[in-house]
PDB file of N, CA and C in Angstrom:
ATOM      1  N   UNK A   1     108.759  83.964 105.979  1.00  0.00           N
ATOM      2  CA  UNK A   1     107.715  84.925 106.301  1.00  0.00           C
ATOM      3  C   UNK A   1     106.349  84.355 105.909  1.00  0.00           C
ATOM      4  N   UNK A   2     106.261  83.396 104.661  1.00  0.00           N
ATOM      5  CA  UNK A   2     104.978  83.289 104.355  1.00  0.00           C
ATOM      6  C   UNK A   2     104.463  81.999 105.004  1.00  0.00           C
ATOM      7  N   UNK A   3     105.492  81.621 105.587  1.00  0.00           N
ATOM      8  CA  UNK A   3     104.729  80.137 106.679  1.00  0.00           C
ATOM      9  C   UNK A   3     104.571  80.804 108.066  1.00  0.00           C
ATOM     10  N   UNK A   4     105.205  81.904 108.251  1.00  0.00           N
ATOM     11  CA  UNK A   4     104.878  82.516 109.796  1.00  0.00           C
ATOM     12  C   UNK A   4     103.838  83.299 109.924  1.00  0.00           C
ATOM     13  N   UNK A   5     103.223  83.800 108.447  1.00  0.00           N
ATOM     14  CA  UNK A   5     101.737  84.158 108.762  1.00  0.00           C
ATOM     15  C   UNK A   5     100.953  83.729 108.228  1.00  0.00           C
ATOM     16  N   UNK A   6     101.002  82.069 107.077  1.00  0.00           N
ATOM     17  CA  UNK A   6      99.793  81.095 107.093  1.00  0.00           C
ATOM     18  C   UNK A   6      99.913  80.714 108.729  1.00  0.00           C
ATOM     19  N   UNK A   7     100.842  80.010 109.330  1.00  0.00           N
ATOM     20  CA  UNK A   7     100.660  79.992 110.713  1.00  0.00           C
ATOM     21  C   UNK A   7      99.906  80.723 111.556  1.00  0.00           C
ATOM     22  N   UNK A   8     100.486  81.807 111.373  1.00  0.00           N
ATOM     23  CA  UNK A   8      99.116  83.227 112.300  1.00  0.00           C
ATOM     24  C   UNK A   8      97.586  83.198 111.618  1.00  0.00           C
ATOM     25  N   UNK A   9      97.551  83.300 110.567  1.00  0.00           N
ATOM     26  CA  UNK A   9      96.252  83.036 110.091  1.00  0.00           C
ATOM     27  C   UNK A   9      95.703  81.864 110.642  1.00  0.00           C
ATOM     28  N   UNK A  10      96.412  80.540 110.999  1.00  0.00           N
ATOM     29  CA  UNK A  10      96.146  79.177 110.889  1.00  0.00           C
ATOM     30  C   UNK A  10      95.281  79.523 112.910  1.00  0.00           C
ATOM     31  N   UNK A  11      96.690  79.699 113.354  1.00  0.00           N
ATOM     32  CA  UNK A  11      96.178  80.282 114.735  1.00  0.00           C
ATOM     33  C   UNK A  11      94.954  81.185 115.395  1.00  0.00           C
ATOM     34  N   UNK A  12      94.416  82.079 114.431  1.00  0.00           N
ATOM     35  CA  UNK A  12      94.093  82.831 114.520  1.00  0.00           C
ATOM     36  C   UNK A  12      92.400  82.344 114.636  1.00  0.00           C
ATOM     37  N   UNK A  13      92.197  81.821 112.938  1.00  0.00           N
ATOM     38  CA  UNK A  13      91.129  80.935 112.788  1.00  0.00           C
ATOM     39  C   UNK A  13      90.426  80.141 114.327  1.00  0.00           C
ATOM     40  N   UNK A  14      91.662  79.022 114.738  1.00  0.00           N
ATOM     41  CA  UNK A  14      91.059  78.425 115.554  1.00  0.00           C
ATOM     42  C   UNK A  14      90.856  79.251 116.686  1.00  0.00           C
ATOM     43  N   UNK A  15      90.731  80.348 117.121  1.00  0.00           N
ATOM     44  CA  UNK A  15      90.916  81.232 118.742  1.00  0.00           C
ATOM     45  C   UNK A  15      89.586  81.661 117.975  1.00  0.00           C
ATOM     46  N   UNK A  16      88.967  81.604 116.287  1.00  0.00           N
ATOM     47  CA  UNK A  16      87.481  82.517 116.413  1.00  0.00           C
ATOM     48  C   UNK A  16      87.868  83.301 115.477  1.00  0.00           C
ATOM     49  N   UNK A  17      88.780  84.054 115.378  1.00  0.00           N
ATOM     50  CA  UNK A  17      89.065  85.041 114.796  1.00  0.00           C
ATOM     51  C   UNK A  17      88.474  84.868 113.093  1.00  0.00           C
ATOM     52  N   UNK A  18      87.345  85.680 112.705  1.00  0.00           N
ATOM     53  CA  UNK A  18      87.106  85.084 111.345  1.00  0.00           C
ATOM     54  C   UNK A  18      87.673  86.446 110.144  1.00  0.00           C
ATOM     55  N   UNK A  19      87.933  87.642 111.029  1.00  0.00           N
ATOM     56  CA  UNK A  19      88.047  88.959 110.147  1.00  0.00           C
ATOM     57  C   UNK A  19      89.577  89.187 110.778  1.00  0.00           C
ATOM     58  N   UNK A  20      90.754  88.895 110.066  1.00  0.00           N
ATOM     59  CA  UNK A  20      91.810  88.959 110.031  1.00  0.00           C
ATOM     60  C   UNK A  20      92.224  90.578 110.120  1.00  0.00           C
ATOM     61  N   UNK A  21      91.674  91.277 109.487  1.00  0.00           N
ATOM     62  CA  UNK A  21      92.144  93.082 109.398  1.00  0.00           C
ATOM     63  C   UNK A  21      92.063  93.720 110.521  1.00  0.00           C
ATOM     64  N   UNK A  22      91.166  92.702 112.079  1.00  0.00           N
ATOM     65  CA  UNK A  22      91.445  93.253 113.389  1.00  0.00           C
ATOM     66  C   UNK A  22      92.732  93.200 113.677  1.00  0.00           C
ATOM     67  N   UNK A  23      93.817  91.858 113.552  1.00  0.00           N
ATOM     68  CA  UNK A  23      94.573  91.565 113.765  1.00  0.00           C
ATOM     69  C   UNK A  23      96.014  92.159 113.222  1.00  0.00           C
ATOM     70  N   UNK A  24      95.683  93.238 112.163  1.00  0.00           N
ATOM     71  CA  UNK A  24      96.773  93.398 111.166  1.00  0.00           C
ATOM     72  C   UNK A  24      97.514  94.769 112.282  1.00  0.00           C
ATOM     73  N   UNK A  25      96.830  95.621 112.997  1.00  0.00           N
ATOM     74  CA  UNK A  25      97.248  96.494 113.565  1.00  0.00           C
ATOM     75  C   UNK A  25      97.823  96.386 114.636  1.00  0.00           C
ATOM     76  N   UNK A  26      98.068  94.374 115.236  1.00  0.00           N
ATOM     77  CA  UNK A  26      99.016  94.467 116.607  1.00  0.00           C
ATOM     78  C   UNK A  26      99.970  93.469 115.886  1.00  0.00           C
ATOM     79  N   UNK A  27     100.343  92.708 114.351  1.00  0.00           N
ATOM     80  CA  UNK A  27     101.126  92.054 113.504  1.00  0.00           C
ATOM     81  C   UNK A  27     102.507  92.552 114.242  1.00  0.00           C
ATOM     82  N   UNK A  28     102.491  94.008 114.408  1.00  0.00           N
ATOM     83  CA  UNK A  28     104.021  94.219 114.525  1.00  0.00           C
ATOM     84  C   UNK A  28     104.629  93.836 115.638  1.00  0.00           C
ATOM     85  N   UNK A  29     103.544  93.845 116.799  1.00  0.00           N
ATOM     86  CA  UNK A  29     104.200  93.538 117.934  1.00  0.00           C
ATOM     87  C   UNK A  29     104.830  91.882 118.319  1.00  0.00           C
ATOM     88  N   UNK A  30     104.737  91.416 117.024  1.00  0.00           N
ATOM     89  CA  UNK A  30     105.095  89.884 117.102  1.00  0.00           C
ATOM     90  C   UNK A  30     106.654  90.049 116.302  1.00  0.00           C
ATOM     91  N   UNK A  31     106.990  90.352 115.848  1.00  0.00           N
ATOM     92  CA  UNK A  31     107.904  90.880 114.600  1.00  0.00           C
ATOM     93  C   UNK A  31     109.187  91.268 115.394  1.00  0.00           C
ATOM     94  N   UNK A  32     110.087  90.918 114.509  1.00  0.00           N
ATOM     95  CA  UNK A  32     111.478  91.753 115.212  1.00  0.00           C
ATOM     96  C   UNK A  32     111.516  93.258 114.881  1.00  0.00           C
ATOM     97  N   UNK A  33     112.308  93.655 115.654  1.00  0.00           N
ATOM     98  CA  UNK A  33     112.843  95.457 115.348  1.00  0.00           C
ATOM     99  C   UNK A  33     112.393  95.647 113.972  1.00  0.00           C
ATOM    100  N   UNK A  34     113.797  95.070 113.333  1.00  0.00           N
ATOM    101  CA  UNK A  34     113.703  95.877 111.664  1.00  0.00           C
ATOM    102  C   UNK A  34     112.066  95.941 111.618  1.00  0.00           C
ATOM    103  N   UNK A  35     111.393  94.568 111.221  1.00  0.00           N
ATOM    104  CA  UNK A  35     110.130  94.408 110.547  1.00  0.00           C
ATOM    105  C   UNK A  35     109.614  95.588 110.642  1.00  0.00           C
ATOM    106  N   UNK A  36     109.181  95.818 112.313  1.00  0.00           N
ATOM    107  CA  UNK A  36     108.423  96.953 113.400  1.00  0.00           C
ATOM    108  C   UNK A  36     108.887  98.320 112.610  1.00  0.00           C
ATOM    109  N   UNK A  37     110.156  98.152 112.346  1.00  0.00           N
ATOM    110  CA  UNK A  37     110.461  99.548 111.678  1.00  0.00           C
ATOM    111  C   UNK A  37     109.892  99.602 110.463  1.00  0.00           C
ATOM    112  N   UNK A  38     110.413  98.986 109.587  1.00  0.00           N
ATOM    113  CA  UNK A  38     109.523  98.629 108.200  1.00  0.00           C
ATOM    114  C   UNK A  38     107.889  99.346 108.527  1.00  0.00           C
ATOM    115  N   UNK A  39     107.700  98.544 109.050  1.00  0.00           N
ATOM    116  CA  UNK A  39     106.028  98.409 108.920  1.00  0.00           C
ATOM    117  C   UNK A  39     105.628  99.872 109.467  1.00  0.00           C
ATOM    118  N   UNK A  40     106.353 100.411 110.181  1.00  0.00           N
ATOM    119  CA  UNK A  40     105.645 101.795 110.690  1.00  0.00           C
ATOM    120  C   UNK A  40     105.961 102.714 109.854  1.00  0.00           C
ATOM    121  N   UNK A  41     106.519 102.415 108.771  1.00  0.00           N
ATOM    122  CA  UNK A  41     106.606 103.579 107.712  1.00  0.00           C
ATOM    123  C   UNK A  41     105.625 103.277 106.247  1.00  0.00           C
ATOM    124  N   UNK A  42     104.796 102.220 106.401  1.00  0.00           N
ATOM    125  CA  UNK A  42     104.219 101.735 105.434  1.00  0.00           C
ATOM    126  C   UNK A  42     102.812 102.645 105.481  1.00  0.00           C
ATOM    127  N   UNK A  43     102.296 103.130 104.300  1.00  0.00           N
ATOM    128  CA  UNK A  43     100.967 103.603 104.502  1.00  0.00           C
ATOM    129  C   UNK A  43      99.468 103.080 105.406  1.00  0.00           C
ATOM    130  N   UNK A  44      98.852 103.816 105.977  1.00  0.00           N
ATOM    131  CA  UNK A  44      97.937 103.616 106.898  1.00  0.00           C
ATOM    132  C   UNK A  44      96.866 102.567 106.269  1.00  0.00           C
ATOM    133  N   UNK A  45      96.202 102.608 105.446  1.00  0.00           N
ATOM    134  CA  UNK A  45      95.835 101.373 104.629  1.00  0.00           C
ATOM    135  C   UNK A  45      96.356 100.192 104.298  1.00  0.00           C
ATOM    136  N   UNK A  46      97.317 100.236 104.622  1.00  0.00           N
ATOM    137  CA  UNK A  46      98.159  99.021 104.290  1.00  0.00           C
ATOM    138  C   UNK A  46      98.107  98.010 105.515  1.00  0.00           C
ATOM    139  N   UNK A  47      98.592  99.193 106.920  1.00  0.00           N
ATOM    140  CA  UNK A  47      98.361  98.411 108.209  1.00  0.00           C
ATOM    141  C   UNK A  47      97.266  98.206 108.342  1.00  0.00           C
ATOM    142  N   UNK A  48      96.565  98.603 107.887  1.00  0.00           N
ATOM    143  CA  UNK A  48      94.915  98.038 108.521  1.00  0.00           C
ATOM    144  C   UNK A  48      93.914  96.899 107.721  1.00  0.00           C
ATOM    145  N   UNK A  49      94.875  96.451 106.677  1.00  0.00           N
ATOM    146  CA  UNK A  49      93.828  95.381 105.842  1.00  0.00           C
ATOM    147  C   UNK A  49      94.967  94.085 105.711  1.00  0.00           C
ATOM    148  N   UNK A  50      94.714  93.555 106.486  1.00  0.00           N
ATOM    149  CA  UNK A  50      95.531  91.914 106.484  1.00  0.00           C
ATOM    150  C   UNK A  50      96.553  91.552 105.107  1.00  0.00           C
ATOM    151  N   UNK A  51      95.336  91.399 104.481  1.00  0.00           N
ATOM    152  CA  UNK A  51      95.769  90.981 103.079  1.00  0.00           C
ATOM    153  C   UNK A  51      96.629  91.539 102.065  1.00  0.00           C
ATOM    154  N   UNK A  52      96.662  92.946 102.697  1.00  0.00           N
ATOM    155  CA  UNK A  52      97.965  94.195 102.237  1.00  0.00           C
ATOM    156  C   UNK A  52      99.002  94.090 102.664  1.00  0.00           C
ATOM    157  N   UNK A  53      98.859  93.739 103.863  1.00  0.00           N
ATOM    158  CA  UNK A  53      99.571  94.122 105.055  1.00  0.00           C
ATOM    159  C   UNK A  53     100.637  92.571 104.628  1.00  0.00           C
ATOM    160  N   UNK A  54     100.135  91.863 104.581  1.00  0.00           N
ATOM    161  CA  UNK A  54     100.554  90.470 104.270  1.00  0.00           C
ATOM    162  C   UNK A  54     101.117  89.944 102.886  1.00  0.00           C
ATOM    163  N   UNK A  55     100.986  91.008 101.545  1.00  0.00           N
ATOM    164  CA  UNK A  55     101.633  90.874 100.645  1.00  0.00           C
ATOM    165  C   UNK A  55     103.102  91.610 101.025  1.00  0.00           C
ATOM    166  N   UNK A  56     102.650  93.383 101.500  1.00  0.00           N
ATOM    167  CA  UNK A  56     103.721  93.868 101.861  1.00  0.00           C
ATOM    168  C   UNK A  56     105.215  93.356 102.358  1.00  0.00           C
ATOM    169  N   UNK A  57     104.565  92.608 103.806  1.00  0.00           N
ATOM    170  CA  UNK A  57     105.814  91.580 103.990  1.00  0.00           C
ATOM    171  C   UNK A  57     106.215  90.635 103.654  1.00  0.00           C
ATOM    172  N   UNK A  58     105.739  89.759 102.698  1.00  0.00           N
ATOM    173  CA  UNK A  58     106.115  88.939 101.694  1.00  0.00           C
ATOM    174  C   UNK A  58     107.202  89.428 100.697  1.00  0.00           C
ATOM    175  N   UNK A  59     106.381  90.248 100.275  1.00  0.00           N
ATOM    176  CA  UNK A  59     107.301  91.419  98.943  1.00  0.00           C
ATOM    177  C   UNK A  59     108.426  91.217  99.343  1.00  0.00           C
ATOM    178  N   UNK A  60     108.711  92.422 100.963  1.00  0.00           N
ATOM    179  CA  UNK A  60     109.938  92.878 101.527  1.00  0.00           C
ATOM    180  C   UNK A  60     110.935  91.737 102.526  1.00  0.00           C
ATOM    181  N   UNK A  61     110.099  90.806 102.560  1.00  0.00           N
ATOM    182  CA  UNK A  61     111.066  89.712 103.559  1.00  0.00           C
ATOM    183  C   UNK A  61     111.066  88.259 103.439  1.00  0.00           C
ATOM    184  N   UNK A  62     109.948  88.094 102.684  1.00  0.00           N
ATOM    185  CA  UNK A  62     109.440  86.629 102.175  1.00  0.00           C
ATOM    186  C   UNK A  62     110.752  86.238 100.928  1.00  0.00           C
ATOM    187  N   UNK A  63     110.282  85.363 100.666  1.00  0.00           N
ATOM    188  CA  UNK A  63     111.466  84.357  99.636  1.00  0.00           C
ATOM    189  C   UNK A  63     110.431  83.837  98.776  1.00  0.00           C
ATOM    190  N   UNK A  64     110.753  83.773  97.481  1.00  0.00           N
ATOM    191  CA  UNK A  64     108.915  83.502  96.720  1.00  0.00           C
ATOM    192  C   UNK A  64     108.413  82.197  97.177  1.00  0.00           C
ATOM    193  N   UNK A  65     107.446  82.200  96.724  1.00  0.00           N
ATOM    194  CA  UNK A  65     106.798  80.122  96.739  1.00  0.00           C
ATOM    195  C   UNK A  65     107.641  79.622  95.907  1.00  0.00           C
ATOM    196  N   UNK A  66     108.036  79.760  94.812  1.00  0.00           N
ATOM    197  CA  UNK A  66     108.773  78.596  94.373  1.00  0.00           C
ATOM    198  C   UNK A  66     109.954  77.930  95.368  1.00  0.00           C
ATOM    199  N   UNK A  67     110.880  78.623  95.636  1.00  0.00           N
ATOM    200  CA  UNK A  67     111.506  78.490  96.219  1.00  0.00           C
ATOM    201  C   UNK A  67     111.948  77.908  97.720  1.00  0.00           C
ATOM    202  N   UNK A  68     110.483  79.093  98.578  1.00  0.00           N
ATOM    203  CA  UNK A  68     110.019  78.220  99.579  1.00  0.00           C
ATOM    204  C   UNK A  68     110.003  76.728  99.727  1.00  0.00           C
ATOM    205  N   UNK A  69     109.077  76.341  98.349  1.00  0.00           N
ATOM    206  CA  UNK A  69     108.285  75.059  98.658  1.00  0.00           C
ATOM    207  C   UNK A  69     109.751  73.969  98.401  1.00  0.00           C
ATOM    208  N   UNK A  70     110.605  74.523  97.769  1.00  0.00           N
ATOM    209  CA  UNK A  70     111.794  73.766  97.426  1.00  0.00           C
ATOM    210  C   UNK A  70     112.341  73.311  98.632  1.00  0.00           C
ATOM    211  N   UNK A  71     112.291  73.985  98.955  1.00  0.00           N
ATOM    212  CA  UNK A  71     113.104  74.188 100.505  1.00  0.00           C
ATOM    213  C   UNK A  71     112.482  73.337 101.701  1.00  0.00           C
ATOM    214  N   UNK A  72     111.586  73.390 101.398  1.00  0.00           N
ATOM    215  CA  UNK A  72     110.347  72.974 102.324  1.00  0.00           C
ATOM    216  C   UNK A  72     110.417  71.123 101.892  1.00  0.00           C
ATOM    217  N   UNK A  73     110.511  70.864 100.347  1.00  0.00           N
ATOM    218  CA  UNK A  73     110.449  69.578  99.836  1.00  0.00           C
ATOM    219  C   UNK A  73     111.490  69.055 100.316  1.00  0.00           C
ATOM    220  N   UNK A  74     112.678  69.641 100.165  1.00  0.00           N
ATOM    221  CA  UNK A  74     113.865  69.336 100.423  1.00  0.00           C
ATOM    222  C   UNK A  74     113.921  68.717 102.007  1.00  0.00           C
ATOM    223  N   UNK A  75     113.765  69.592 102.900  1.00  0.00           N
ATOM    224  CA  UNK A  75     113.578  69.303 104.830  1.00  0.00           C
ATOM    225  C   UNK A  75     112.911  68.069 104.744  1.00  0.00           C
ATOM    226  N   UNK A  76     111.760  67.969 103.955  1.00  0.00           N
ATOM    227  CA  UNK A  76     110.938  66.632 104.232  1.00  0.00           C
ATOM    228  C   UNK A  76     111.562  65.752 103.674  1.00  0.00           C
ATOM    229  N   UNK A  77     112.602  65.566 102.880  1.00  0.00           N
ATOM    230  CA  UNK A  77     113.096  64.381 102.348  1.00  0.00           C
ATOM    231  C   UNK A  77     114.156  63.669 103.295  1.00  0.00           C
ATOM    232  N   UNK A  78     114.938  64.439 104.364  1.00  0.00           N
ATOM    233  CA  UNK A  78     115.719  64.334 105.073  1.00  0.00           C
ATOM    234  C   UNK A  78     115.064  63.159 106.342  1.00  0.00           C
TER     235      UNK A  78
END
């Protein structure tokens, strides 16, 4: 989860986009079911500020950084 929305952020940047919290209110439509479900029960502040919006699904679907990056070290050694 947390490389699929440095990615979106990463994407986002280059198209212009400099205020991310436009973007947080169509997030779901990229997302599978569950997420979409998740996320539409999350408080209204939450969907509307990126950076909320973006811990939220970290919290609930992400895998921490440590771990990540393990994982991540690991692929590159291969």
């Amino acid at each position: 989860m947390r490389v699929w929305l440095t990615d979106f952020e990463h994407h986002a940047k280059l198209h212009g986009v400099n205020n991310l919290d436009l973007c947080a209110r169509y997030l779901a439509n990229y997302m599978p079911q569950d997420i979409q479900n998740w996320l539409s029960r999350r408080a209204p502040p939450i969907l509307a500020k990126w950076t909320l919006m973006k811990e939220a699904l970290i919290g609930r679907f992400g895998i921490s950084e440590e771990i990540d990056n393990k994982r991540r070290l690991k692929d590159l050694k291969r």
